[in-house]
Protein backbone atom coordinates (compact mmCIF):
# COMPACT_ATOMS: atom_id res chain seq x y z
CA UNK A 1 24.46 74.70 -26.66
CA UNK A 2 22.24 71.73 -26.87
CA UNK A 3 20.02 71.13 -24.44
CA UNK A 4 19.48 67.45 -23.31
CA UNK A 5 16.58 66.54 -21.25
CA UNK A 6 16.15 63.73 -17.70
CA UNK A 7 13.15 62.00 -17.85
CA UNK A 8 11.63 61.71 -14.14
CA UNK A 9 8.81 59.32 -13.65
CA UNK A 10 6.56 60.00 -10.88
CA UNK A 11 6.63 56.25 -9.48
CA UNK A 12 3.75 55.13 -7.13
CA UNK A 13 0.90 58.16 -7.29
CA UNK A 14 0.14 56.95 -3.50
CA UNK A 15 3.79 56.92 -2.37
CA UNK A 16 6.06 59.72 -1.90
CA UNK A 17 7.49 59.81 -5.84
CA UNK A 18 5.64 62.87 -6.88
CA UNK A 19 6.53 64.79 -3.97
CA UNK A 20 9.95 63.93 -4.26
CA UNK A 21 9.71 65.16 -8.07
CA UNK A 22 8.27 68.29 -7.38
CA UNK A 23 11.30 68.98 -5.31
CA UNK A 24 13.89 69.03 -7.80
CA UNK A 25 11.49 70.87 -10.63
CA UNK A 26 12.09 74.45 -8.84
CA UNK A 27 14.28 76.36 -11.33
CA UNK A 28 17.00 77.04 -9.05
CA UNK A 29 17.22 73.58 -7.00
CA UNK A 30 17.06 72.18 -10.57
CA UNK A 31 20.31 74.45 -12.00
CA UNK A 32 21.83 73.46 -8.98
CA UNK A 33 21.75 69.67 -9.18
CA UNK A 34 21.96 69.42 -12.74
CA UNK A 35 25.05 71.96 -13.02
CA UNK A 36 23.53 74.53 -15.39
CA UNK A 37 21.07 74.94 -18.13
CA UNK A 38 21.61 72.90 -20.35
CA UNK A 39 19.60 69.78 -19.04
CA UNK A 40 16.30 70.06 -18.51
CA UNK A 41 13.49 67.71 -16.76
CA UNK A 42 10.79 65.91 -18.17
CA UNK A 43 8.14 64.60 -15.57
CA UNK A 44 6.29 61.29 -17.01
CA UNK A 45 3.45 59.89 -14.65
CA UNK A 46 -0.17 60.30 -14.12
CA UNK A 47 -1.85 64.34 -13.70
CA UNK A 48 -2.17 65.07 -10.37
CA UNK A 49 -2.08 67.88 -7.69
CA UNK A 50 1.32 67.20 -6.36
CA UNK A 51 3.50 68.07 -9.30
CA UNK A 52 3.71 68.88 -12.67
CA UNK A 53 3.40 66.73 -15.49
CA UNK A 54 4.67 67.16 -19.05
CA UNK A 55 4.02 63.48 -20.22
CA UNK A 56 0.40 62.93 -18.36
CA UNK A 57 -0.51 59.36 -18.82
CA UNK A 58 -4.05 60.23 -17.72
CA UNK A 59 -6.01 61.23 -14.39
CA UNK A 60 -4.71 59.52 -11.34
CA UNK A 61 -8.43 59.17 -9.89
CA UNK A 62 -7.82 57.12 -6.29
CA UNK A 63 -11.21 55.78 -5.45
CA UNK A 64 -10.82 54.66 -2.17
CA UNK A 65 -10.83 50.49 -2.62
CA UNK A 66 -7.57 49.68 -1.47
CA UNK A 67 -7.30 46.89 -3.78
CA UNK A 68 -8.35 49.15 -7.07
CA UNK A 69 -6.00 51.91 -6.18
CA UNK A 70 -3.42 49.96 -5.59
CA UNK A 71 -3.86 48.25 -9.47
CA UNK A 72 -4.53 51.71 -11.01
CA UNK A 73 -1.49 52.75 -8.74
CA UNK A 74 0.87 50.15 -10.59
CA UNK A 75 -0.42 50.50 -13.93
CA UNK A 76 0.62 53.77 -13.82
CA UNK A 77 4.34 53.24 -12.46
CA UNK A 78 4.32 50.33 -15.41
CA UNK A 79 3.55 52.24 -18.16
CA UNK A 80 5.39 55.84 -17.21
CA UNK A 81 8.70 53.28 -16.55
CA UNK A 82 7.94 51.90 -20.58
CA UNK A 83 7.36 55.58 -21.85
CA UNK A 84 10.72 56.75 -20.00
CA UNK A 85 12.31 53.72 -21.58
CA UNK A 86 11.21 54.13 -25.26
CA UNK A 87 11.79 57.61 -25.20
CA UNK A 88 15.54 57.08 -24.15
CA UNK A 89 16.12 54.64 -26.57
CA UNK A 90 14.65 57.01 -29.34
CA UNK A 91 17.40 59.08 -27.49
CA UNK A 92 14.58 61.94 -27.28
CA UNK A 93 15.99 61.72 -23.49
CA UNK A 94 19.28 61.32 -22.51
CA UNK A 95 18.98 59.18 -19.02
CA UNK A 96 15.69 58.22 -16.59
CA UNK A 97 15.52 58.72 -12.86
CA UNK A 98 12.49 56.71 -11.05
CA UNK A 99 10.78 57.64 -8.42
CA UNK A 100 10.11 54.21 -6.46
CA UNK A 101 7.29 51.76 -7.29
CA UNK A 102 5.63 49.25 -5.26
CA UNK A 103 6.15 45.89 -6.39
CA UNK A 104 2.73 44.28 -5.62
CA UNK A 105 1.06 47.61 -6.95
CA UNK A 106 3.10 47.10 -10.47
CA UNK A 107 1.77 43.08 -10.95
CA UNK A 108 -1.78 44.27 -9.18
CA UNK A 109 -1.22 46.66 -12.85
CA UNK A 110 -0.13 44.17 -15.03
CA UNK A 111 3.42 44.04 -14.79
CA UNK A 112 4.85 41.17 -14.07
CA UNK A 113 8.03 42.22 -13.46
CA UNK A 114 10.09 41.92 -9.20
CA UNK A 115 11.27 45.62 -10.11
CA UNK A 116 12.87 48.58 -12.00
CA UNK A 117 15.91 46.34 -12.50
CA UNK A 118 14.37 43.43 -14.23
CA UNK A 119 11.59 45.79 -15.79
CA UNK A 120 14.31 47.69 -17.42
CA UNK A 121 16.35 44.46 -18.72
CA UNK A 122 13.57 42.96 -20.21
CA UNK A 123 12.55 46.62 -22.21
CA UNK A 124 16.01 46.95 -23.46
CA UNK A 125 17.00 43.29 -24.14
CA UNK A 126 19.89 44.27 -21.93
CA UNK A 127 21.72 42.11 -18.95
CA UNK A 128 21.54 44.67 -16.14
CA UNK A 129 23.29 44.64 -12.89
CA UNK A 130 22.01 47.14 -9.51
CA UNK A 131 24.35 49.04 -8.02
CA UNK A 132 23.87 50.85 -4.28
CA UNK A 133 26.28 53.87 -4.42
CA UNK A 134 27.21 56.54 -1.86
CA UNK A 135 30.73 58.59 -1.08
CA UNK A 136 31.44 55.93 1.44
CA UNK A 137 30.58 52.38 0.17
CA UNK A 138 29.58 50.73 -3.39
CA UNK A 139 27.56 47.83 -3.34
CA UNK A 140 26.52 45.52 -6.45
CA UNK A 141 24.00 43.14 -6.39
CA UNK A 142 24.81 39.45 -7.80
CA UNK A 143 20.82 38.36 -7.18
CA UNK A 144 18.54 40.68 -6.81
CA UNK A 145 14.69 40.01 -6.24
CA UNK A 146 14.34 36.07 -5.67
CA UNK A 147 13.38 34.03 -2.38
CA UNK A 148 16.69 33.50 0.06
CA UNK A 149 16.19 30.01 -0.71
CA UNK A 150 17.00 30.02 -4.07
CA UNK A 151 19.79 32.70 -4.00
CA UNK A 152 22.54 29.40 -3.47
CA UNK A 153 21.66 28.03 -7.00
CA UNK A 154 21.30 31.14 -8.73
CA UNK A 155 24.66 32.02 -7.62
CA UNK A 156 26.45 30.61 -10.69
CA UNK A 157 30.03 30.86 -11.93
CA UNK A 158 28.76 32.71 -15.50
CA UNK A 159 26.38 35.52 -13.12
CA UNK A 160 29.54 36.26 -11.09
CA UNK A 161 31.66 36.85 -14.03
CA UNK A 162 29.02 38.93 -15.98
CA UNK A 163 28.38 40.85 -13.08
CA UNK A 164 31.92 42.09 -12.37
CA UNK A 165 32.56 43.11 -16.09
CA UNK A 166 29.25 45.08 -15.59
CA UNK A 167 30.49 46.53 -13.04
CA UNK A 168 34.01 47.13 -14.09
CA UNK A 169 32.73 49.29 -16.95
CA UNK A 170 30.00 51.27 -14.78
CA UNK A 171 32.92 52.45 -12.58
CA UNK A 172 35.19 53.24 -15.01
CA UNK A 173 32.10 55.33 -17.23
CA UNK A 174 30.63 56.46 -14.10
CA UNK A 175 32.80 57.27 -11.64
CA UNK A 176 36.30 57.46 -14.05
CA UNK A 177 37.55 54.59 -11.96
CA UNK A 178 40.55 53.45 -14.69
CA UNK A 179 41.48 50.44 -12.84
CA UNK A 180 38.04 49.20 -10.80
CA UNK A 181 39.58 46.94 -7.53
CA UNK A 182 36.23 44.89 -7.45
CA UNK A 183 35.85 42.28 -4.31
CA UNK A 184 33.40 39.79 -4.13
CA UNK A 185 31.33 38.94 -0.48
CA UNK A 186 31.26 35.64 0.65
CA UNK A 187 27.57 33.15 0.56
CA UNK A 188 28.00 31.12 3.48
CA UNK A 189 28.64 32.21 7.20
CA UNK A 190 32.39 32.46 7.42
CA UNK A 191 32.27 31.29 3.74
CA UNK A 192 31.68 27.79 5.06
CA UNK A 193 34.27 26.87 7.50
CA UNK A 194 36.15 24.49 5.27
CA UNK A 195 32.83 22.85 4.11
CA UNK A 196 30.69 22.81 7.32
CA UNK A 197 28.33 25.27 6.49
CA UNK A 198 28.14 24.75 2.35
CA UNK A 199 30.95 24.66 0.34
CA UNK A 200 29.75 27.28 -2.54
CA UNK A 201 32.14 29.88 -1.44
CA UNK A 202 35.22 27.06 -2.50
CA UNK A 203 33.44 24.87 -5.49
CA UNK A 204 31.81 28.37 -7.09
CA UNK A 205 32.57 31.83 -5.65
CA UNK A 206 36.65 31.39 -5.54
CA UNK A 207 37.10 30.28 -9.47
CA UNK A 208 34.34 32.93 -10.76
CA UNK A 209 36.53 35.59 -8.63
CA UNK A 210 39.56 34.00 -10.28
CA UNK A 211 38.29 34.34 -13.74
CA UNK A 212 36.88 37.94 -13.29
CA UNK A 213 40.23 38.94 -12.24
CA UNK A 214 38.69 39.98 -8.75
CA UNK A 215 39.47 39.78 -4.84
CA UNK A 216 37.78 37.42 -2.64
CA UNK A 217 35.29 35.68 -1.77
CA UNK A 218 35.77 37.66 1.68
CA UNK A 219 33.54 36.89 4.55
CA UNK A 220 30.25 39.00 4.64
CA UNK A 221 31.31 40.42 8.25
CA UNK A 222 34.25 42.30 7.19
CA UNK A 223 34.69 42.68 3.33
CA UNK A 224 32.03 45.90 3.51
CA UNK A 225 34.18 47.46 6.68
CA UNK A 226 37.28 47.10 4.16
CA UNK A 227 35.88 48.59 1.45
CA UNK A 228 34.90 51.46 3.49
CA UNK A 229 38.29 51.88 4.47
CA UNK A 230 39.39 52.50 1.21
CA UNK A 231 40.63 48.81 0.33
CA UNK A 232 37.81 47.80 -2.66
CA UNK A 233 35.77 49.97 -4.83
CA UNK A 234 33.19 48.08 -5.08
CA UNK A 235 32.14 45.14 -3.21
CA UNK A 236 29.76 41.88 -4.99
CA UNK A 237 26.97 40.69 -2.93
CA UNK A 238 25.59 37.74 -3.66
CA UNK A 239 22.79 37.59 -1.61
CA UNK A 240 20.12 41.02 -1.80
CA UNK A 241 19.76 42.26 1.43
CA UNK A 242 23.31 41.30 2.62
CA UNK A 243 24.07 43.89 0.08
CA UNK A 244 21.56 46.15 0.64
CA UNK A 245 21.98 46.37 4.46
CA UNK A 246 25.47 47.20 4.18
CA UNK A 247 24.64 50.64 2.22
CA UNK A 248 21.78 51.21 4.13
CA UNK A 249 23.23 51.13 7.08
CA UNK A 250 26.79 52.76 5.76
CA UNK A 251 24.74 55.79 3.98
CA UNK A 252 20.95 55.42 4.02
CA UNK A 253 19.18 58.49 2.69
CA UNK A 254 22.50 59.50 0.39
CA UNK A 255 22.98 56.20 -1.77
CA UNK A 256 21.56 56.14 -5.40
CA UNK A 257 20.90 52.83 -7.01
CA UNK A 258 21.90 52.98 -10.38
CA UNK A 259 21.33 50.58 -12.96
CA UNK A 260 24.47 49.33 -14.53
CA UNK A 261 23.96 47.75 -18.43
CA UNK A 262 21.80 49.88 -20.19
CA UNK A 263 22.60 52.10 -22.98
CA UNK A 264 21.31 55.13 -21.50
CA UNK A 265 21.86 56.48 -17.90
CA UNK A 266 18.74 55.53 -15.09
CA UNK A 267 19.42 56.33 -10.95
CA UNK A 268 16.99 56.36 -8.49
CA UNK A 269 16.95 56.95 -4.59
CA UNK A 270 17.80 54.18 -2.18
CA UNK A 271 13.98 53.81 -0.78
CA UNK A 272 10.82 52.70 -1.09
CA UNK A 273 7.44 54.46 -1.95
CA UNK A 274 7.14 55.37 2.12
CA UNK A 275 2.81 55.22 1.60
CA UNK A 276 2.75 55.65 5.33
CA UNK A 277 3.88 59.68 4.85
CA UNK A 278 3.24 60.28 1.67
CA UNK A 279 1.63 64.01 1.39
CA UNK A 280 2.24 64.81 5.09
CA UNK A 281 5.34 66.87 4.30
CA UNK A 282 8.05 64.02 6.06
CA UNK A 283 9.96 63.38 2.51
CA UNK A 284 13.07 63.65 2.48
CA UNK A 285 14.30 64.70 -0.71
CA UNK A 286 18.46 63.87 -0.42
CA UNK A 287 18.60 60.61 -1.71
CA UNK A 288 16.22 61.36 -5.31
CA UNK A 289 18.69 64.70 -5.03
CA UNK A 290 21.46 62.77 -5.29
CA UNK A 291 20.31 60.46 -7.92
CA UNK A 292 19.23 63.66 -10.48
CA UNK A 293 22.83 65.07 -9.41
CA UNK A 294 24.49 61.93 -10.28
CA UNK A 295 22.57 61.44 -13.75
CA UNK A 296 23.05 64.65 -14.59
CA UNK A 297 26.81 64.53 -14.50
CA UNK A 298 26.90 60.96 -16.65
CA UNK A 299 24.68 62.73 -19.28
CA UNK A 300 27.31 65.45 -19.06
CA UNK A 301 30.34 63.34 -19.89
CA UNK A 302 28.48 61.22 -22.78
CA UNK A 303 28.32 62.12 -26.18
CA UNK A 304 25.95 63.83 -27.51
């Protein structure tokens, strides 16, 4: 039997990340979520009290300047997310899951990047897409970390089409979806009421549906409700937190946000870094649970 390994990195040493690692790392939790032996973890971050480290990328040394800690903070989540990164693509792992990072932390460290998403594009030379998925509702994100002002041009014909084959294929090698029915969520309120409030959803969103060979655009206020009725498996937001709210609201706390594109396997939990409670025993664990379970079983089906 060969054994494969997850790298975990510990994401923001001030958030909840390590805690939420530690919680998996018990032998039985970890057989359980993984489905046997034959995966194992490897913990990449700074050396701290919290949890284990295999791959310590030094001391994590807080020295009470908000403003310090919060650039040693994101230098660390930078460089454990490269190290999980270069390690998978030496296949030495087979798949990452991230414990969340805080974006101002991560530039305050030298990263310029809005997020795991782009961070991970940009290490790979990939096109990535986000997915938010839970047993009741799949949502993909057309934009992802840009101003709402700016999500209208960005919106393009060629990033709607990309984004459904993305997502066609992470259905069909994720979830063994053979025939993905993919619908795509309107811009505009009421996708502009025949032109009065932006005409997008006519001149840009219809044809780019057309030519992905997908459903829609639907309006925002319903096309989520039908896909949790069965009717889509997968629904394309163009706008972030349109998206996001949907899941949040449909399954916050279960959903794993996984990170369609790459050539290895990388999930993470549908939260933030949650500073505010880190190390007062408030973590819950379920939704980095799920994300370990769910990268577990794609590493499973691949090839060795």
């Amino acid at each position: 039997m060969r054994r494969r390994v997850l790298a975990l990195t510990l994401g923001d040493p001030r958030g909840i990340g390590p805690e939420l690692v530690a919680s998996v790392l018990e032998p039985a939790v970890w057989r359980d979520l993984v489905g046997g032996d034959d995966i194992s973890p490897m913990v990449i971050g700074p050396s701290q009290a919290t949890c284990a480290v295999h791959e310590s990328l030094g001391e994590w040394n807080p020295s009470g300047d908000e403003n310090a800690d919060r650039a040693q903070a994101g230098s660390f989540s930078g460089r454990a997310i490269e190290r999980a990164v270069a390690l998978a693509l030496s296949e030495t792992v087979s798949g990452i899951v991230t414990a969340p990072i805080d974006k101002r932390a991560l530039s305050d460290g030298g990263y310029d990047y809005p997020g795991h998403t782009e961070m991970l594009a940009a290490l790979t030379g990939c096109e990535t897409t986000m997915m938010l998925a839970s047993d009741r509702l799949r949502v993909v994100l057309v934009t992802t970390h840009i101003p709402l002002r700016d999500v209208s041009d960005a919106t393009t014909h060629a990033l709607i089409v990309g984004t459904a084959e993305r997502t066609r294929t992470g259905l069909q090698q994720v979830f063994n979806i053979a025939e993905p029915r993919l619908a795509l969520c309107g811009l505009n309120p009421h996708l502009g009421d025949g032109g009065r409030f932006g005409n997008e959803d006519d001149t840009v969103l219809a044809p780019a549906a057309r030519a992905a060979g997908i459903a829609g655009p639907f309006p925002a206020d319903t096309v989520f409700v039908r896909a949790m009725r069965g009717e889509f498996d997968a629904v394309l937001a163009p706008v972030h937190d349109v998206g996001m709210t949907a899941i949040k609201v449909a399954s916050f706390g279960s959903g794993v946000n996984i990170t369609l594109g790459l050539p290895f396997p990388r999930t993470s939990p549908d939260h933030g870094t949650a500073i505010d409670i880190a190390g007062k025993g408030l973590a819950d664990p379920s939704s980095f649970r799920e994300a370990v379970r769910l990268a577990a079983s794609i590493v499973r089906r691949s090839p060795p």
